[in-house]
Protein backbone atom coordinates (compact mmCIF):
# COMPACT_ATOMS: atom_id res chain seq x y z
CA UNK A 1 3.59 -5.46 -22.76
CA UNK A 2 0.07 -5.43 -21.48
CA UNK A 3 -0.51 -4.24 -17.88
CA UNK A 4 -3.28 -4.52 -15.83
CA UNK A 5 -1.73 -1.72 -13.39
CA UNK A 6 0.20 1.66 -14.49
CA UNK A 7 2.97 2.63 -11.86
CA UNK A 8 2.48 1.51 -8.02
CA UNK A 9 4.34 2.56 -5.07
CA UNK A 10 2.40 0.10 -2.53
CA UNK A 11 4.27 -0.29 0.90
CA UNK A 12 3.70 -4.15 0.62
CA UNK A 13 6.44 -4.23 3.44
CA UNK A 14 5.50 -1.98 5.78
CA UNK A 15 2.57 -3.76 5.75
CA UNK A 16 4.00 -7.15 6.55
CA UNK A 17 3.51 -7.42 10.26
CA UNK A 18 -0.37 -6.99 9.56
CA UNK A 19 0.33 -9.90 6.77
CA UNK A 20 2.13 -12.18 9.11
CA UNK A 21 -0.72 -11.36 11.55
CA UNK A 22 -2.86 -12.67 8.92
CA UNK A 23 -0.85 -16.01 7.91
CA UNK A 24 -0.32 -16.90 11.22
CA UNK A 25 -4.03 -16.78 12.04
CA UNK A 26 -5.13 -18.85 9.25
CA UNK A 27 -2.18 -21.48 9.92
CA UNK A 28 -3.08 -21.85 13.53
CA UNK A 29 -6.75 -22.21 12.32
CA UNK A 30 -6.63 -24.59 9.56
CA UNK A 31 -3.80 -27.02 11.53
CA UNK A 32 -5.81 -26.49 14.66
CA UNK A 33 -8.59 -28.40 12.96
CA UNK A 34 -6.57 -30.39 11.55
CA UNK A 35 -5.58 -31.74 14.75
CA UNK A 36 -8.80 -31.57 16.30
CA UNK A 37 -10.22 -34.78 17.36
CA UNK A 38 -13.61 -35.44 15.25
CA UNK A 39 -12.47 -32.86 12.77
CA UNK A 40 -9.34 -33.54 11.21
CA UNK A 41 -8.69 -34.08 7.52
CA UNK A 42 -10.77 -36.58 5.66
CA UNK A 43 -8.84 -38.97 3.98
CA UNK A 44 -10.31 -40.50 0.68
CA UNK A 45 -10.47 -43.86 -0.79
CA UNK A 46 -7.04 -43.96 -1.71
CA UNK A 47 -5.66 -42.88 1.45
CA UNK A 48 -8.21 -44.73 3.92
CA UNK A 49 -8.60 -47.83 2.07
CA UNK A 50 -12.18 -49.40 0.21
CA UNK A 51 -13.45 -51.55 -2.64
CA UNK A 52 -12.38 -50.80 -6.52
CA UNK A 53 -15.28 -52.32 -9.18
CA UNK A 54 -14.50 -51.66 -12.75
CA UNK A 55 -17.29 -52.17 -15.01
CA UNK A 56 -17.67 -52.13 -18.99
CA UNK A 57 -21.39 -51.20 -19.86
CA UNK A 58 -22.87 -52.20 -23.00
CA UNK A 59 -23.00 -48.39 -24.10
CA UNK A 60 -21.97 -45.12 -23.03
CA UNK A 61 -23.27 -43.54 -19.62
CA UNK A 62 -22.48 -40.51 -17.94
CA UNK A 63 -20.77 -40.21 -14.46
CA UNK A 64 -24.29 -38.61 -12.60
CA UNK A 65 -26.39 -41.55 -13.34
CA UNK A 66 -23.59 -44.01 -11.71
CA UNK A 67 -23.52 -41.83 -8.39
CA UNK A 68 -27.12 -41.07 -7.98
CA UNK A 69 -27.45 -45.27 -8.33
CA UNK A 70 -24.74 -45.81 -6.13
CA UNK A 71 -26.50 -42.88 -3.67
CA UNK A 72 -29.47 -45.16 -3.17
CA UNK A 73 -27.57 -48.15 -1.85
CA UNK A 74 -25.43 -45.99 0.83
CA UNK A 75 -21.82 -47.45 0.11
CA UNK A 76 -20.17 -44.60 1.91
CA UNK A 77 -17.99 -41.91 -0.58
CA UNK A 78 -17.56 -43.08 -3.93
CA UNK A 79 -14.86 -41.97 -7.00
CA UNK A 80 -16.17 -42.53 -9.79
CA UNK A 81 -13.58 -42.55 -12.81
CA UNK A 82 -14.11 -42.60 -16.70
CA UNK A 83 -11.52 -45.38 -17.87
CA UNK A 84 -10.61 -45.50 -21.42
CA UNK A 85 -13.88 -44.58 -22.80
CA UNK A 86 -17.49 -43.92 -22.36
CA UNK A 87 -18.91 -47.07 -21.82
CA UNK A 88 -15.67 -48.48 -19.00
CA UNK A 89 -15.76 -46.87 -15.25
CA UNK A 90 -12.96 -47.11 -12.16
CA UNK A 91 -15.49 -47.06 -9.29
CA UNK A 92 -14.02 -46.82 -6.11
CA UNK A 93 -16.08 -47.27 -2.66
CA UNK A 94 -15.20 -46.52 1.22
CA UNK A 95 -16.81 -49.46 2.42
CA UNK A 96 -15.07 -52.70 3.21
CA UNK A 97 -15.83 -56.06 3.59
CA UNK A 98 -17.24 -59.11 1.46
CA UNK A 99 -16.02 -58.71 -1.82
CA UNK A 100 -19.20 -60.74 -3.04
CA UNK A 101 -21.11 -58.56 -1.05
CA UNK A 102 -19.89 -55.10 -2.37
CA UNK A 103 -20.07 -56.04 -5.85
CA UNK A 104 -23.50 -57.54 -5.40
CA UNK A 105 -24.50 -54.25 -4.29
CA UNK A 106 -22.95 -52.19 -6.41
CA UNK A 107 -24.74 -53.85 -9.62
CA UNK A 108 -28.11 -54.03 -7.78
CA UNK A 109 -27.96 -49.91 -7.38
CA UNK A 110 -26.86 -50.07 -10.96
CA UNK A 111 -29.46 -52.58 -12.25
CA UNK A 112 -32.32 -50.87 -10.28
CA UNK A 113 -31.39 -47.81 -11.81
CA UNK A 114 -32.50 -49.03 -15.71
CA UNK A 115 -28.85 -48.23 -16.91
CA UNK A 116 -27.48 -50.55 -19.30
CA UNK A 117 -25.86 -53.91 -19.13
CA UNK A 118 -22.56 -54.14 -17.99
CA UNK A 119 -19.99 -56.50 -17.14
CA UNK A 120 -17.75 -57.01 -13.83
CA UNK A 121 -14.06 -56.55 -15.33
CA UNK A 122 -12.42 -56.03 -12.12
CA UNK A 123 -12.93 -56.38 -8.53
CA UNK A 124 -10.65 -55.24 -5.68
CA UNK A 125 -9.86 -54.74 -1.77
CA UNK A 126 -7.65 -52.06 -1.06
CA UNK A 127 -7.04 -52.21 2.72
CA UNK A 128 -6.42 -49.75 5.50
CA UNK A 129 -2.01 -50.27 4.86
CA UNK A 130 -1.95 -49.60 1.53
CA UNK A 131 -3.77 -46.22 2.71
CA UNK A 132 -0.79 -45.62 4.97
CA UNK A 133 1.42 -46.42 2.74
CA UNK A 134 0.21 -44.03 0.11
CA UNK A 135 0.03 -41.23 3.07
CA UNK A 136 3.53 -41.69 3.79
CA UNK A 137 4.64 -41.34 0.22
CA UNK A 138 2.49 -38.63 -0.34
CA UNK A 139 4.34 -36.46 2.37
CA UNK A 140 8.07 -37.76 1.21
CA UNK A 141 6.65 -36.56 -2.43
CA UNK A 142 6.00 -33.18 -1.19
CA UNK A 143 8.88 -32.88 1.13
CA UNK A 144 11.26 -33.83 -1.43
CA UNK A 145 9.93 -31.23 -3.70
CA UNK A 146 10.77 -28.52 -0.90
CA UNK A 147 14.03 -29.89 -0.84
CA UNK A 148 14.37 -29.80 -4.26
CA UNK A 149 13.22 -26.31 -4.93
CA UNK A 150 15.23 -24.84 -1.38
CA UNK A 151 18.67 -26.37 -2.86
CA UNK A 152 17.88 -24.28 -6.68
CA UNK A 153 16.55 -21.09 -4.61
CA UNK A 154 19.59 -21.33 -2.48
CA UNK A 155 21.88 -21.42 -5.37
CA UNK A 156 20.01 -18.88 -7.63
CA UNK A 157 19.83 -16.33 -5.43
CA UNK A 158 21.08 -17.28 -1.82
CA UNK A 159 20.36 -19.15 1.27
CA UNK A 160 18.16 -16.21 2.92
CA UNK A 161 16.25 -16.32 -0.26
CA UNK A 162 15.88 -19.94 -0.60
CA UNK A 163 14.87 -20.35 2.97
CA UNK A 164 12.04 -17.31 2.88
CA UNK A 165 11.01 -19.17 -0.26
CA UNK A 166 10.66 -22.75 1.24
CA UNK A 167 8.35 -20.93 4.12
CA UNK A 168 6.42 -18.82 1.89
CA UNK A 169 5.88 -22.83 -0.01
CA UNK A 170 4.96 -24.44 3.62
CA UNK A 171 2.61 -21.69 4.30
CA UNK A 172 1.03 -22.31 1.06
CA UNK A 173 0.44 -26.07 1.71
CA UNK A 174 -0.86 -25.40 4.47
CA UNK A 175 -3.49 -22.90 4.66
CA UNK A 176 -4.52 -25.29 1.73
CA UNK A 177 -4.86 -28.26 4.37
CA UNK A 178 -6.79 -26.25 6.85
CA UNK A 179 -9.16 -25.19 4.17
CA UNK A 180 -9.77 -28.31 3.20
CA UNK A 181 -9.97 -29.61 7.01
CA UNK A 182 -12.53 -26.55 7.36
CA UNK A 183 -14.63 -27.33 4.67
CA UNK A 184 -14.50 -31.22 5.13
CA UNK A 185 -13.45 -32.22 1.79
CA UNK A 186 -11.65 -35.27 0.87
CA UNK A 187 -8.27 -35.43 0.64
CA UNK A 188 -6.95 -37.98 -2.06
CA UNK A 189 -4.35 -38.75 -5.03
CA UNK A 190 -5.88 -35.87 -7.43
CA UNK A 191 -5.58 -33.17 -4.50
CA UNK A 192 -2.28 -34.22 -3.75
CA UNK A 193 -1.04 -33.92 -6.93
CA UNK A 194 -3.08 -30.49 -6.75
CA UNK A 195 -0.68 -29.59 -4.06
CA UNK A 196 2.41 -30.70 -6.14
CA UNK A 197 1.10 -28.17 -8.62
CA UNK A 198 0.80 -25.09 -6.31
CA UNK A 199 4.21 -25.74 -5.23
CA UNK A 200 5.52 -25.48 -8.22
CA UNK A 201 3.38 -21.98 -9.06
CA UNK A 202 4.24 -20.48 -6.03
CA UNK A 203 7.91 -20.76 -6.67
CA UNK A 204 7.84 -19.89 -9.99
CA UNK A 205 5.85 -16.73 -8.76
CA UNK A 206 8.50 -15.86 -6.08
CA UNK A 207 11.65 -16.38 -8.03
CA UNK A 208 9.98 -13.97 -10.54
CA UNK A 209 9.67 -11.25 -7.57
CA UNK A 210 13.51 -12.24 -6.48
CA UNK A 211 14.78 -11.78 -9.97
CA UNK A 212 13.86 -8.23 -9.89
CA UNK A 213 15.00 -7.93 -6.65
CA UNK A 214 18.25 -9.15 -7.10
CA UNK A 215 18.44 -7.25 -10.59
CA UNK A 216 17.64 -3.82 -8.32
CA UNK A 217 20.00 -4.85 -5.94
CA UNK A 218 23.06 -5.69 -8.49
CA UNK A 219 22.42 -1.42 -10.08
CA UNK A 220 23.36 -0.59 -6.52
CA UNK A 221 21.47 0.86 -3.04
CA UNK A 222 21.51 4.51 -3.96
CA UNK A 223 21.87 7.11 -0.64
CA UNK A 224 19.01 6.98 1.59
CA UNK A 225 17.88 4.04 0.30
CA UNK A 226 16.98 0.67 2.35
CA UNK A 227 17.02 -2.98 1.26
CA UNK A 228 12.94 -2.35 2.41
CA UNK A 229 13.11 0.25 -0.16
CA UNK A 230 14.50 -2.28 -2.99
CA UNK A 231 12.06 -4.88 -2.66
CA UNK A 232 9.37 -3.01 -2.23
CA UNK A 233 9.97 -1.00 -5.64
CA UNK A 234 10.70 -5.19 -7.26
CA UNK A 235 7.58 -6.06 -5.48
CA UNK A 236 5.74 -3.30 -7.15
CA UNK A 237 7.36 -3.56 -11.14
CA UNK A 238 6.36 -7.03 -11.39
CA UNK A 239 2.73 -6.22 -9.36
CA UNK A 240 1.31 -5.95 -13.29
CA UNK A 241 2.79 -9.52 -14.33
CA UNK A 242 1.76 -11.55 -11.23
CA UNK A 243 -1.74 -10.33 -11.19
CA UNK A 244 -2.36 -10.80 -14.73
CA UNK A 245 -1.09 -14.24 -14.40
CA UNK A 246 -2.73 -15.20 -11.21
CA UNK A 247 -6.31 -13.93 -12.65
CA UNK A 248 -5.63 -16.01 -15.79
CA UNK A 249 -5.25 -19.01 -13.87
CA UNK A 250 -8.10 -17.81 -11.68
CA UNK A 251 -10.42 -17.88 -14.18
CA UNK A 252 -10.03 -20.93 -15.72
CA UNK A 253 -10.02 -22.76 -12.55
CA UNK A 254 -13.50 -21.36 -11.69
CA UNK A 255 -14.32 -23.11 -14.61
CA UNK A 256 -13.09 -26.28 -13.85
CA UNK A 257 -14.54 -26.05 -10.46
CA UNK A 258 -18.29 -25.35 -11.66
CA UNK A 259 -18.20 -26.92 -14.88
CA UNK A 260 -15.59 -29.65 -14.17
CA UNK A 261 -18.16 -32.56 -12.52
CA UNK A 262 -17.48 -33.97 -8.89
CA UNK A 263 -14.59 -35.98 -9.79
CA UNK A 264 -12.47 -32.76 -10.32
CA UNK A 265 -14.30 -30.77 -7.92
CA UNK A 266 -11.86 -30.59 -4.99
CA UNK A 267 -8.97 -31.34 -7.10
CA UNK A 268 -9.72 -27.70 -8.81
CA UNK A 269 -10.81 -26.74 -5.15
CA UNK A 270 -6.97 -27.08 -4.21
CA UNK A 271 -5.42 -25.00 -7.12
CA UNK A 272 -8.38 -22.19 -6.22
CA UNK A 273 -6.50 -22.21 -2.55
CA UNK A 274 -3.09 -22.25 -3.67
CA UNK A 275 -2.87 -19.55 -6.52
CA UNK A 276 -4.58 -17.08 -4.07
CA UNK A 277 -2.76 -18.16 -1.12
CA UNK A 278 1.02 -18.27 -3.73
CA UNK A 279 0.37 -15.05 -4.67
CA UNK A 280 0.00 -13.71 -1.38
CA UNK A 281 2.97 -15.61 -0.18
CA UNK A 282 5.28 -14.39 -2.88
CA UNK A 283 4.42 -11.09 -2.10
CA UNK A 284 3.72 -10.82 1.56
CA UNK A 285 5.80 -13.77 3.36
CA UNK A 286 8.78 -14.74 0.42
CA UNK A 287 10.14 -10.91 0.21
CA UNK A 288 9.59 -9.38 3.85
CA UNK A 289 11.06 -12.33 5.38
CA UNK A 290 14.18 -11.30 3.33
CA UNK A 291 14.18 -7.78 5.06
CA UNK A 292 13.77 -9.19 8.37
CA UNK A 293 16.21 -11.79 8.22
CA UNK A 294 18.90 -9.17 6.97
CA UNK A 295 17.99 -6.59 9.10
CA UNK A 296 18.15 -9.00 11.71
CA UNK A 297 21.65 -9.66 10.45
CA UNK A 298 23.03 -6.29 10.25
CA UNK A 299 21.85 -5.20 14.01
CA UNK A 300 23.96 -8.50 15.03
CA UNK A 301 26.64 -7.31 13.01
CA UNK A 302 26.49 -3.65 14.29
CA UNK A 303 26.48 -5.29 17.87
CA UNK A 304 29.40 -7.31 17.36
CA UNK A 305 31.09 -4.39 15.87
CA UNK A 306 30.46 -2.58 19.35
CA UNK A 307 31.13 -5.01 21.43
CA UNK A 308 34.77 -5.01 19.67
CA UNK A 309 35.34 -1.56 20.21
CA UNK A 310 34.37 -1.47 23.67
């Protein structure tokens, strides 16, 4: 098998307080601006509410030359979506009000702009309760999935690692909200999706590091050996695998985010965040929280034991 790394013997766990150090920084940072006043995540179309205008133009046109018309006329953020085929657009505007009035603007940018004919095939309000709406099942879609993936962890391996798994997912999520509270991107339907998707890689990347572990574990903790000891030397055999997968993914997502168009931009954006952030969960947060949990465990138990006795 093809490794990017030969042999490592990285203390990945005696490093973790400097790594929780780290986490919790970036956590209090990104959800402190979430939650400041002014700042705060901006919520897209789809969330917020606005104005959907599909049109059908007489031939194909590309996405650039609908925004920069649309730019001119100052309609607020704008999606605009290829639907079908070249010549049919989804175009999706933040600003409310007269439906006659929006449209009339919308093909006036359009019009002014020498692009070709096109027809009015649809014409929408989506108001500010549908937005809330979507919010709310946006969060039950992504708590669900932690509940989901926390029972399977929990019965794979065991509570302590389903648990340590589920935080290593909400740590994921959000560092991935404060960056995009930070930056002041939009947050929408394709980015929440996005987040779907990174929890689903950053479990798949922990249970890969708590396979080995538990397959070190079930050989036995030789003399002078620590559970530290264990899942640091699982941590470091499967090192090879989760970097050369991570990069893969790296790579083509840098791709998508230059080459992908504005659309896709913070969509791609999202999945940059999360693979960097799921890999350093898996391997930093997921695993030490094991040690400290059962170390945590076995000085109660010791305790106990002497209380007994005494």
């Amino acid at each position: 098998m093809f490794r990017i790394l030969g042999d490592t013997n990285y203390d990945f766990i005696g490093k973790r307080r400097w790594a929780y150090l780290l986490s919790a920084v970036f956590i209090v940072v990104g959800v402190g601006s979430i939650l400041m006043p002014g700042v705060g995540l901006r919520y897209g179309i789809d969330f917020a509410g606005g104005t959907l205008v599909q049109l059908r133009f007489a031939e194909p046109v590309r996405v650039e030359a609908i925004r920069a018309a649309l730019a001119e006329v100052r309609l607020g953020e704008s999606v605009i979506q290829q639907f079908g085929d070249p010549q049919e657009y989804l175009i999706r505007v933040a600003a409310g009000g007269e439906l006659e009035e929006i449209s009339q603007r919308v093909t006036g940018a359009l019009q002014g702009q020498g692009l070709p004919g096109f027809e009015v095939r649809r014409l929408e309000f989506v108001g500010p309760q549908v937005g809330r709406d979507l919010q709310l099942q946006a969060l039950q879609a992504v708590a669900w999935g932690i509940v989901g993936i926390l029972i399977y962890t929990a019965i794979r391996f065991d509570f302590k690692g389903g648990v340590a798994a589920v935080v290593a997912l909400l740590h994921d999520v959000l560092v991935t909200l404060g960056a995009f509270s930070l930056t002041g991107r939009e947050l929408n339907l394709p980015v929440l999706a996005a987040l779907l998707t990174i929890v689903g890689y950053s479990i798949n990347d922990t249970i890969v590091v708590f396979d080995r572990i538990r397959e070190n574990r079930g050989k036995g903790i030789r003399k002078g050996q620590t559970l530290a000891d264990v899942i640091n030397a699982s941590i470091n055999q499967t090192l090879s695998r989760t970097l050369l997968t991570s990069l893969t993914v790296f790579l083509v997502l840098v791709v998508l985010y230059l080459f992908g168009g504005e659309v896709l931009r913070d969509f791609s954006f999202a999945l940059l965040v999360g693979v960097i952030t799921g890999t350093y969960s898996s391997v930093f947060v997921a695993a030490p929280l094991v040690v400290d949990w059962e170390a945590r465990a076995e000085a109660r138990a010791r305790g106990r034991k002497a209380v007994a006795k005494a």
